[in-house]
N, C-alpha and C. Protein backbone atom coordinates (compact mmCIF):
# COMPACT_ATOMS: atom_id res chain seq x y z
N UNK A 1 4.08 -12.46 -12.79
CA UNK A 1 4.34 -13.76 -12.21
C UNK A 1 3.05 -14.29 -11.59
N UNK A 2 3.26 -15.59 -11.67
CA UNK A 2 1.52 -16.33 -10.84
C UNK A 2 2.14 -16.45 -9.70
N UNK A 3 1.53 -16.50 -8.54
CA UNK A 3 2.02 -16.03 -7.13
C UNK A 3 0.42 -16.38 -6.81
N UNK A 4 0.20 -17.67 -5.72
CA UNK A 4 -0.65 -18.15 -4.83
C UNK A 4 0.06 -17.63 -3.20
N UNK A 5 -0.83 -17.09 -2.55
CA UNK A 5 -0.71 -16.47 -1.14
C UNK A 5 -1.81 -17.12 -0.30
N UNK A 6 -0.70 -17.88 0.94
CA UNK A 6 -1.71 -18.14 1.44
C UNK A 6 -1.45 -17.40 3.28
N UNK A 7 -2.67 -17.41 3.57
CA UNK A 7 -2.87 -16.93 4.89
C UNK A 7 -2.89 -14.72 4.34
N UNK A 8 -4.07 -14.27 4.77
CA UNK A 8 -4.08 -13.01 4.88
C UNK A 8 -4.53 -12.30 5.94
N UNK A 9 -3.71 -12.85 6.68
CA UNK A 9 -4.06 -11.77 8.06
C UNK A 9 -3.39 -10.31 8.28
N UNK A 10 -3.67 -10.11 8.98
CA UNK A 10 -2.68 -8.26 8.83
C UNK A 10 -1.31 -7.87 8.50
N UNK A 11 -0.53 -9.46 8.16
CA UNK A 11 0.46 -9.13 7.19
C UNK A 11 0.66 -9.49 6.16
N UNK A 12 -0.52 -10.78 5.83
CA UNK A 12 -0.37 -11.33 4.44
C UNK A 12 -1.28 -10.38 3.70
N UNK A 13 -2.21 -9.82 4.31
CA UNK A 13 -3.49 -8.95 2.93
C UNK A 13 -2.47 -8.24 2.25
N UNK A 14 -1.79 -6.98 3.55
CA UNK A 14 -0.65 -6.01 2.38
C UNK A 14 -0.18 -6.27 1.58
N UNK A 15 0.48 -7.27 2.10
CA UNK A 15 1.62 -8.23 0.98
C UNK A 15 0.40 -8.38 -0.31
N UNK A 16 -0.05 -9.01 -0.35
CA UNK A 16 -0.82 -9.39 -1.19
C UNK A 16 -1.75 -8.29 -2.27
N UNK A 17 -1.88 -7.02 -1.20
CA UNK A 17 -2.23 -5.92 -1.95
C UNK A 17 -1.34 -5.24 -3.20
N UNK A 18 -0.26 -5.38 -2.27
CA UNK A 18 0.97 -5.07 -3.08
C UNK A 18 1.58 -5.53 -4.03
N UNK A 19 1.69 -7.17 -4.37
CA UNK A 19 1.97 -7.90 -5.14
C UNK A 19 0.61 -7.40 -6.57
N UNK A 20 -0.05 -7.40 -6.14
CA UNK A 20 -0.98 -7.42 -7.10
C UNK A 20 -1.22 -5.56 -7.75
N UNK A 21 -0.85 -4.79 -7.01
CA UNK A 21 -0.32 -3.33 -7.63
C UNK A 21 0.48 -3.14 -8.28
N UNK A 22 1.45 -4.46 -8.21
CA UNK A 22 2.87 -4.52 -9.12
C UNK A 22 2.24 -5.48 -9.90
N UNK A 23 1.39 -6.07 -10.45
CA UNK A 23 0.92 -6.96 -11.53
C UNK A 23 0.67 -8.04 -11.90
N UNK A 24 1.29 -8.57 -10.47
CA UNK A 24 1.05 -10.29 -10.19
C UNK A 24 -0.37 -10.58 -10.12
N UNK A 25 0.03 -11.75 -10.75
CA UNK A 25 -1.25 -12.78 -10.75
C UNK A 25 -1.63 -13.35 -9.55
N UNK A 26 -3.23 -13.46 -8.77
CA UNK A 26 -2.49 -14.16 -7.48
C UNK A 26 -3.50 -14.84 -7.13
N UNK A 27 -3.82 -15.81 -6.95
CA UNK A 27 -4.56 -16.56 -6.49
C UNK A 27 -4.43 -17.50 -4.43
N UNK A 28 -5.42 -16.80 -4.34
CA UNK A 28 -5.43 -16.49 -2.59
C UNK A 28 -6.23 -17.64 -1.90
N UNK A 29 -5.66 -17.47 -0.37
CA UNK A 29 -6.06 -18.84 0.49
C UNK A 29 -6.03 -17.96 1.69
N UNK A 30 -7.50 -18.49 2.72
CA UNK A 30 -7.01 -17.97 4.24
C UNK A 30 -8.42 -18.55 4.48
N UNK A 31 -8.56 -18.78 6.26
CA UNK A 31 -9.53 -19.31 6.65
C UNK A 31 -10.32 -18.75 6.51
N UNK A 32 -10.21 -17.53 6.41
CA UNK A 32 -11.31 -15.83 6.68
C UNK A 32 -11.97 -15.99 5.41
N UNK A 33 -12.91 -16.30 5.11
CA UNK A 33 -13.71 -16.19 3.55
C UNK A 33 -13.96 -14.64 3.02
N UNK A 34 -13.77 -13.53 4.18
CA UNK A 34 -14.09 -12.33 3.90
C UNK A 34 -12.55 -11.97 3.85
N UNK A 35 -11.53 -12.22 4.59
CA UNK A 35 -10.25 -11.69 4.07
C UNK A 35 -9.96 -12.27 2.58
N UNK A 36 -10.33 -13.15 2.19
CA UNK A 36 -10.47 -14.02 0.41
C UNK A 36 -11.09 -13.04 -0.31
N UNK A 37 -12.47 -12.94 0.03
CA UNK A 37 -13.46 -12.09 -0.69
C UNK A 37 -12.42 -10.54 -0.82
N UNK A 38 -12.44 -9.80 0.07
CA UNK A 38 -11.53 -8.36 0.44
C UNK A 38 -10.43 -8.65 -0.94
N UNK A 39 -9.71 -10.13 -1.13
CA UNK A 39 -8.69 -9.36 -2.41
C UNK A 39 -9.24 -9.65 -3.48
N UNK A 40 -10.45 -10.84 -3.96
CA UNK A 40 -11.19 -11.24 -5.07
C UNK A 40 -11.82 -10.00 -5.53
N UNK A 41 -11.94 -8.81 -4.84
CA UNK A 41 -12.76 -7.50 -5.26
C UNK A 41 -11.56 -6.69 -5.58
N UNK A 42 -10.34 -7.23 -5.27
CA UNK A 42 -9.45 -6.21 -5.90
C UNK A 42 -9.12 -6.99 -7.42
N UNK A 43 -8.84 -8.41 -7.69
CA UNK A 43 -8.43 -8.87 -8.63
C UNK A 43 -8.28 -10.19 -8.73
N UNK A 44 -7.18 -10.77 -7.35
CA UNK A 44 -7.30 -11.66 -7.03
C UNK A 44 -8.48 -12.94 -7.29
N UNK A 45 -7.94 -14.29 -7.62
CA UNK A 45 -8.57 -15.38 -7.52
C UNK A 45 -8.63 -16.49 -6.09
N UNK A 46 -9.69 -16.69 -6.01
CA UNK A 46 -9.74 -17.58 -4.67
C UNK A 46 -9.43 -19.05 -4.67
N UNK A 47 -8.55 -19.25 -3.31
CA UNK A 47 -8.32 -21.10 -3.68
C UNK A 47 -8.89 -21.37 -2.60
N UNK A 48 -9.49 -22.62 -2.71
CA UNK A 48 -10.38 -23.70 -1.73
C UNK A 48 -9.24 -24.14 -0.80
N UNK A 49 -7.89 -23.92 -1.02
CA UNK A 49 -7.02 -25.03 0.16
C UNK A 49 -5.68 -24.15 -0.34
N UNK A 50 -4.74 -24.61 0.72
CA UNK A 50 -3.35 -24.16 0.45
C UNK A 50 -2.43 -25.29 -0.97
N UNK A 51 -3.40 -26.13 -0.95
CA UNK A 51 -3.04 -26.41 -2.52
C UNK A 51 -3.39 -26.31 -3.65
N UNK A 52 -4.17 -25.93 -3.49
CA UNK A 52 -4.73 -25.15 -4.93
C UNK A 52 -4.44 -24.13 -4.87
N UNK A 53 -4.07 -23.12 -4.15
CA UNK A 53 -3.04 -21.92 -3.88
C UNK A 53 -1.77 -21.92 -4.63
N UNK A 54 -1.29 -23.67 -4.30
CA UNK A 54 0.11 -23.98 -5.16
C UNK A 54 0.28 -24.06 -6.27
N UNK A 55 -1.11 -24.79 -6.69
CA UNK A 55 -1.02 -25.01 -8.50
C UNK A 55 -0.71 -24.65 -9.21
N UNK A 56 0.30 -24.64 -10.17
CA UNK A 56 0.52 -23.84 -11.33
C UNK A 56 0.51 -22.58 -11.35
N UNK A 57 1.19 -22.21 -9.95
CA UNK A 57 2.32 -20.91 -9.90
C UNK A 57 3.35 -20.98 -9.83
N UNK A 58 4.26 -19.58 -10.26
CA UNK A 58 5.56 -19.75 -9.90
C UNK A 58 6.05 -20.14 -9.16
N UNK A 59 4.76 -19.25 -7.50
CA UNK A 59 6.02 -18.96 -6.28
C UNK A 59 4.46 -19.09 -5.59
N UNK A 60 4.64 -19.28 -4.13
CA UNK A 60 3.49 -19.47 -3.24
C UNK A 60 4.19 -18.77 -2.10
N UNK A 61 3.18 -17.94 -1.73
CA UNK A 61 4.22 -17.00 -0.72
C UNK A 61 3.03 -17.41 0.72
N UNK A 62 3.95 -18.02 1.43
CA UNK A 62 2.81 -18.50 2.97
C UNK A 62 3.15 -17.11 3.87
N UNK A 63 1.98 -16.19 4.87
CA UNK A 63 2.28 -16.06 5.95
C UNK A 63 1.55 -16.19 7.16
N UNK A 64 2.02 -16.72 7.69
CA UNK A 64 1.19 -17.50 8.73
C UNK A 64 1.95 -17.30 10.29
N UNK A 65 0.87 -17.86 11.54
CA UNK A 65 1.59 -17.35 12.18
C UNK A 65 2.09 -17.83 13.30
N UNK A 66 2.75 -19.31 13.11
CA UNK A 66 3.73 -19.83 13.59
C UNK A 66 4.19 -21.12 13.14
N UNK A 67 5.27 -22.14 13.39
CA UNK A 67 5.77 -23.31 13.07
C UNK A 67 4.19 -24.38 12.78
N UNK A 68 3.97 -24.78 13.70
CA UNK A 68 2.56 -25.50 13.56
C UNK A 68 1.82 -25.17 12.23
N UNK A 69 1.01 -24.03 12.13
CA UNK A 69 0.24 -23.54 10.89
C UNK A 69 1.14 -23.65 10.08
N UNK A 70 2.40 -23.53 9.79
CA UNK A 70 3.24 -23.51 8.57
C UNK A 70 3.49 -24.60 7.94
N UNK A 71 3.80 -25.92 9.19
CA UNK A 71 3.50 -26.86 8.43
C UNK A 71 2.49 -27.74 8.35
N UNK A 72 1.38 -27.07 8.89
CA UNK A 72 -0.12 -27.53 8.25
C UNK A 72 0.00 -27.27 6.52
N UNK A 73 -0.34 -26.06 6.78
CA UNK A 73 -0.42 -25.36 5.23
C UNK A 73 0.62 -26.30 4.42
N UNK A 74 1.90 -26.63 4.93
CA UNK A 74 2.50 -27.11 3.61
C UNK A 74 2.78 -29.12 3.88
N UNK A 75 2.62 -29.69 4.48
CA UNK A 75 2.63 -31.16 4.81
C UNK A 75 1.17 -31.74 4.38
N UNK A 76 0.44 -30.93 5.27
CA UNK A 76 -1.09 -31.83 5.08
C UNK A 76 -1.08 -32.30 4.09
N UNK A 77 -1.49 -33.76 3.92
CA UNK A 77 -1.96 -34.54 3.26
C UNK A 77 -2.93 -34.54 2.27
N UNK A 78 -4.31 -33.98 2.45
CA UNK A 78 -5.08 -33.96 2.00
C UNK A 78 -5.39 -32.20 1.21
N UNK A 79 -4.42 -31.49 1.75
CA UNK A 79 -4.75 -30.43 1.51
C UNK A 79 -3.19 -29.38 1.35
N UNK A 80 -2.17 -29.86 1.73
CA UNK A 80 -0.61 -29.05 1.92
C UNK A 80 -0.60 -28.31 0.61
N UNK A 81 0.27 -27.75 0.68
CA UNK A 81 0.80 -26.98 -1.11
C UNK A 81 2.29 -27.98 -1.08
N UNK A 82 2.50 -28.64 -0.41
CA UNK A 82 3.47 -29.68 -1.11
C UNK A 82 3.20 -30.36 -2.33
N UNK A 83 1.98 -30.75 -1.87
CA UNK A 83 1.56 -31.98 -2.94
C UNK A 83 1.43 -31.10 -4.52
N UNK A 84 0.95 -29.98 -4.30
CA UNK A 84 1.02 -29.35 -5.83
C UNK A 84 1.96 -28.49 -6.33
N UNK A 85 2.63 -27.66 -5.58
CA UNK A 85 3.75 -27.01 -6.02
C UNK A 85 4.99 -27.68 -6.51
N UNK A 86 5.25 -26.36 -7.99
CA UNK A 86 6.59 -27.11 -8.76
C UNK A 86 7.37 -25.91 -8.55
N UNK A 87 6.89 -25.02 -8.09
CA UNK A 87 7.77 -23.41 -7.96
C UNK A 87 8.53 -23.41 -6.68
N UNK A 88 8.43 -22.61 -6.08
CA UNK A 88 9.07 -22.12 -5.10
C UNK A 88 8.02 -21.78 -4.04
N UNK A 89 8.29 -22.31 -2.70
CA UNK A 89 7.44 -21.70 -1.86
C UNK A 89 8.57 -20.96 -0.96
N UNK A 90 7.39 -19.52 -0.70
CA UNK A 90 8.48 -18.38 0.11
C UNK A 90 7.76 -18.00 1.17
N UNK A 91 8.87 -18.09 2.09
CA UNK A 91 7.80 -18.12 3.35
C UNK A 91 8.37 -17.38 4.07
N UNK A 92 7.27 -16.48 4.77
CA UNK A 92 7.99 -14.80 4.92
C UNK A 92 7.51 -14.68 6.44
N UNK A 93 7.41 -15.96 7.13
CA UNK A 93 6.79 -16.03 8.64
C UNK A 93 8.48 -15.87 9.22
N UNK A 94 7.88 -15.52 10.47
CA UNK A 94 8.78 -16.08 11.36
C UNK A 94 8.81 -17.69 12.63
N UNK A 95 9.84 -18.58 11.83
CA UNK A 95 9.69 -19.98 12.44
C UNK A 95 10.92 -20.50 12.82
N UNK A 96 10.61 -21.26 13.63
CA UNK A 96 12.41 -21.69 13.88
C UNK A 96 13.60 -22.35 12.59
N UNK A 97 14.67 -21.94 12.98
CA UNK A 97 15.28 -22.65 11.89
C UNK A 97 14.94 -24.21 11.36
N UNK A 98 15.42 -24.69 12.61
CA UNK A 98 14.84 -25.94 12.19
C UNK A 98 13.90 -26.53 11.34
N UNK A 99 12.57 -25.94 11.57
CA UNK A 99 11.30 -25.70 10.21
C UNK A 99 11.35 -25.71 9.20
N UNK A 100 12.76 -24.62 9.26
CA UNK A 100 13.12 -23.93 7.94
C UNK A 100 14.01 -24.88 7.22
N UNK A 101 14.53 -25.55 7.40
CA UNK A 101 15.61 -26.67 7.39
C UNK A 101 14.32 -28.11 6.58
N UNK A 102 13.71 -28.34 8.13
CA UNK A 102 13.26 -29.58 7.25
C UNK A 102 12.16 -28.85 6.25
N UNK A 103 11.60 -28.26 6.64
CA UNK A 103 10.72 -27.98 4.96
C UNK A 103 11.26 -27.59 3.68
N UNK A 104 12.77 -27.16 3.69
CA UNK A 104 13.31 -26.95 2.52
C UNK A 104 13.75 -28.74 1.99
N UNK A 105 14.15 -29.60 2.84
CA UNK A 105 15.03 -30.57 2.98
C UNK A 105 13.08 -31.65 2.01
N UNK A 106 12.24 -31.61 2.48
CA UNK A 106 10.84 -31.93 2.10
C UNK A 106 10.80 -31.45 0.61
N UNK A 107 10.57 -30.12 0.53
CA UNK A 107 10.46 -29.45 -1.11
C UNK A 107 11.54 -30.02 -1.90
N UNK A 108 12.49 -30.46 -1.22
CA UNK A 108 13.95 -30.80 -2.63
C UNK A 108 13.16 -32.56 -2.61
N UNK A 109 12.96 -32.91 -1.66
CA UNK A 109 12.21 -34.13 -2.54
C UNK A 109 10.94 -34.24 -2.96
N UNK A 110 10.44 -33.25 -2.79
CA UNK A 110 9.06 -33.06 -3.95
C UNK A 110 9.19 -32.62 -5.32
N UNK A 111 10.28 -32.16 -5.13
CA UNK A 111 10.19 -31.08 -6.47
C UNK A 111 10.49 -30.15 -6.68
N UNK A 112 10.45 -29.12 -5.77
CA UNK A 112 10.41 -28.05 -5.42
C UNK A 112 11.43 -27.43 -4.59
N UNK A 113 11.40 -25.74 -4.30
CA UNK A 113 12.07 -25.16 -3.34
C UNK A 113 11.03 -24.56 -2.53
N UNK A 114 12.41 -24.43 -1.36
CA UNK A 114 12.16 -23.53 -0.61
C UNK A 114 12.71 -22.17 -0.05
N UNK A 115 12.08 -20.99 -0.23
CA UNK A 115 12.99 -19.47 0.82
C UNK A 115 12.58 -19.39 1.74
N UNK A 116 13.21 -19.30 2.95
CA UNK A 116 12.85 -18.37 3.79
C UNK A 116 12.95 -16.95 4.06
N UNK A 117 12.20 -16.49 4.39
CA UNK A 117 12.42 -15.22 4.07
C UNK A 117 11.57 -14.11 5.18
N UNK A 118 11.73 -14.32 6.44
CA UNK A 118 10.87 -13.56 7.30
C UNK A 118 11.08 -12.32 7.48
N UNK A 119 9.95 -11.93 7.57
CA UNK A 119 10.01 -10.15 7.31
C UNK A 119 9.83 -9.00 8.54
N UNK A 120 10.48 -8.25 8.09
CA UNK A 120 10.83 -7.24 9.70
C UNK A 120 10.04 -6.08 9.25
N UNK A 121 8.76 -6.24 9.34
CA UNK A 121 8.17 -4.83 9.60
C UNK A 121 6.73 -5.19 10.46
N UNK A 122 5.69 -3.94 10.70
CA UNK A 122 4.57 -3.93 11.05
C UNK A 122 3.62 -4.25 10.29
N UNK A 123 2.42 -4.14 10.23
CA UNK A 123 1.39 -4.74 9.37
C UNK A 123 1.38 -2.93 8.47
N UNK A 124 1.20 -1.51 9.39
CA UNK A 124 1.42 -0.48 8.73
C UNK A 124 2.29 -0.51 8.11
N UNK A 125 3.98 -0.50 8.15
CA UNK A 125 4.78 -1.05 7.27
C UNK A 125 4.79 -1.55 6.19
N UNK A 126 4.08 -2.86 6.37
CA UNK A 126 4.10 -3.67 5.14
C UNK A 126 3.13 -3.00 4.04
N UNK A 127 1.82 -2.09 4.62
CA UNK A 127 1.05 -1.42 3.52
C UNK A 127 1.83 -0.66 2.92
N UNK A 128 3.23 -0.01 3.49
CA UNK A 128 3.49 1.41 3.16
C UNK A 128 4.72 0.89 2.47
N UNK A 129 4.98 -0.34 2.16
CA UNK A 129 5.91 -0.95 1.12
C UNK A 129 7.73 -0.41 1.65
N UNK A 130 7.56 -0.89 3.66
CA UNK A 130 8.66 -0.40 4.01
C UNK A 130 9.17 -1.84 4.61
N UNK A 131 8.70 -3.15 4.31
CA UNK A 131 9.25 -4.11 4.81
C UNK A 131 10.79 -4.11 4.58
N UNK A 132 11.36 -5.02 5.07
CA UNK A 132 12.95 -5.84 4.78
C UNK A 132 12.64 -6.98 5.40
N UNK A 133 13.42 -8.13 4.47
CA UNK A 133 13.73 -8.96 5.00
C UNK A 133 14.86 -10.03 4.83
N UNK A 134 14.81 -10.74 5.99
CA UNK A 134 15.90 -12.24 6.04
C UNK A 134 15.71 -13.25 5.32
N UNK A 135 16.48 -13.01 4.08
CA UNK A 135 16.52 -14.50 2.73
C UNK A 135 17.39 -15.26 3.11
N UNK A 136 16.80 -16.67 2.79
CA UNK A 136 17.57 -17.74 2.67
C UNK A 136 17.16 -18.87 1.97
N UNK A 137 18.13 -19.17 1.11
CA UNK A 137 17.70 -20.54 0.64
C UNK A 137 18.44 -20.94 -0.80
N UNK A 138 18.58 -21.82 -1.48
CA UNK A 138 19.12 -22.07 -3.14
C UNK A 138 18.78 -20.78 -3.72
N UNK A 139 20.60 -20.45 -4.03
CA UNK A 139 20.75 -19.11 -5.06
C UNK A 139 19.87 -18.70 -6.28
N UNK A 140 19.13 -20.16 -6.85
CA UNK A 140 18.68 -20.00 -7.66
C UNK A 140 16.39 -19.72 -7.71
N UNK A 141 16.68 -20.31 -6.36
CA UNK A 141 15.21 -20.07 -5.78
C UNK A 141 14.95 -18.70 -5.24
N UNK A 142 16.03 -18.24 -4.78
CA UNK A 142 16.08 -16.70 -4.20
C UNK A 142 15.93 -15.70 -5.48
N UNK A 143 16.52 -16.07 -6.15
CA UNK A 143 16.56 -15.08 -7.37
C UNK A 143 15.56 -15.13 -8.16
N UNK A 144 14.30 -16.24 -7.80
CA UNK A 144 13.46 -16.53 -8.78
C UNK A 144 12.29 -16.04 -7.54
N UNK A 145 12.59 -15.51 -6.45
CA UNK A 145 11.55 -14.87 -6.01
C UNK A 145 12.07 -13.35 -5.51
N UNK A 146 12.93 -12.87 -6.01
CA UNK A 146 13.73 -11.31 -5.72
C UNK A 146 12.75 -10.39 -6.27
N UNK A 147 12.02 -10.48 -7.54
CA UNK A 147 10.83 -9.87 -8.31
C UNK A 147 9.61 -9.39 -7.09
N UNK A 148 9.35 -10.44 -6.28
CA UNK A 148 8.33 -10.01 -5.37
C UNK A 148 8.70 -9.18 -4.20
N UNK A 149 9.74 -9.73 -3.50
CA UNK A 149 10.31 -9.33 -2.66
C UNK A 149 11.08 -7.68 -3.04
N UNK A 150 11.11 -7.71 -4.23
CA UNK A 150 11.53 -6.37 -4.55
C UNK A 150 10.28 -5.14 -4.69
N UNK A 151 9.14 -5.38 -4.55
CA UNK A 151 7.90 -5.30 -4.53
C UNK A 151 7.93 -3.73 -3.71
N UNK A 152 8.77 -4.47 -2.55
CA UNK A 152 9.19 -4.07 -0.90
C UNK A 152 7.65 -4.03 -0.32
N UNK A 153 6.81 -5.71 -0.62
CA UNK A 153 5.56 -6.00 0.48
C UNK A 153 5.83 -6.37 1.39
């Protein structure tokens, strides 16, 4: 699957390590040019913005680390993964419902979906492929990101 990730801080790198041990395609975003670089040496491709992250992937998996940054990454104007995503964005932060609400309520008029899907483990955890987490969203968007999430990043 093509799978753009954005944000890799000590819970998105794992994730991202992991996705890409299981065979995904992934093309990566984070402010850190050396957390970018760190997965481009594993395989990974680098994106200039959280929308070009979106482009012509399946699924865009954000983790970031709170309401604000979340909907930077996906509203901005000049730069959101709204504007380019036709997949699914899965977003594995923890944010208030509400967030979760209007950014899904946003993606159904772009085009797109949205999961939520925030995840209950540590950053050790998430290397050691012991996450779980809280899904939500269109039966049919959930099931079209169960592949990653089954990953257990």
């Amino acid at each position: 699957m093509k799978v753009g990730v954005v944000g890799l801080g000590a819970m998105g790198s794992p994730m991202a390590l992991n996705l890409l041990d299981a065979g995904h395609e992934l093309l990566v975003y984070d402010l850190s040019s050396s957390a970018v670089a760190a997965l481009v040496t594993k395989g990974a491709r680098a994106a200039v913005s959280p929308r070009e992250a979106a482009a012509g992937v399946d699924v865009v998996l954000t983790m970031v680390p709170n309401d604000k940054v979340l909907r930077e990454v996906t509203c901005n104007s000049a730069t959101g993964l709204l504007q380019s995503l036709r997949g699914v964005h899965l977003s594995c932060s923890t944010v208030h419902p509400d967030v979760s609400r209007e950014l899904a309520a946003l993606h159904a008029q772009a085009g797109s979906s949205y999961v939520g899907a925030p995840i209950f483990a540590r950053a050790d955890g998430v290397a050691q492929r012991l996450a779980s987490f809280c899904v939500g969203g269109a039966a049919d968007a959930v099931e079209r990101v169960l592949p990653l999430l089954e990953v257990r990043t």
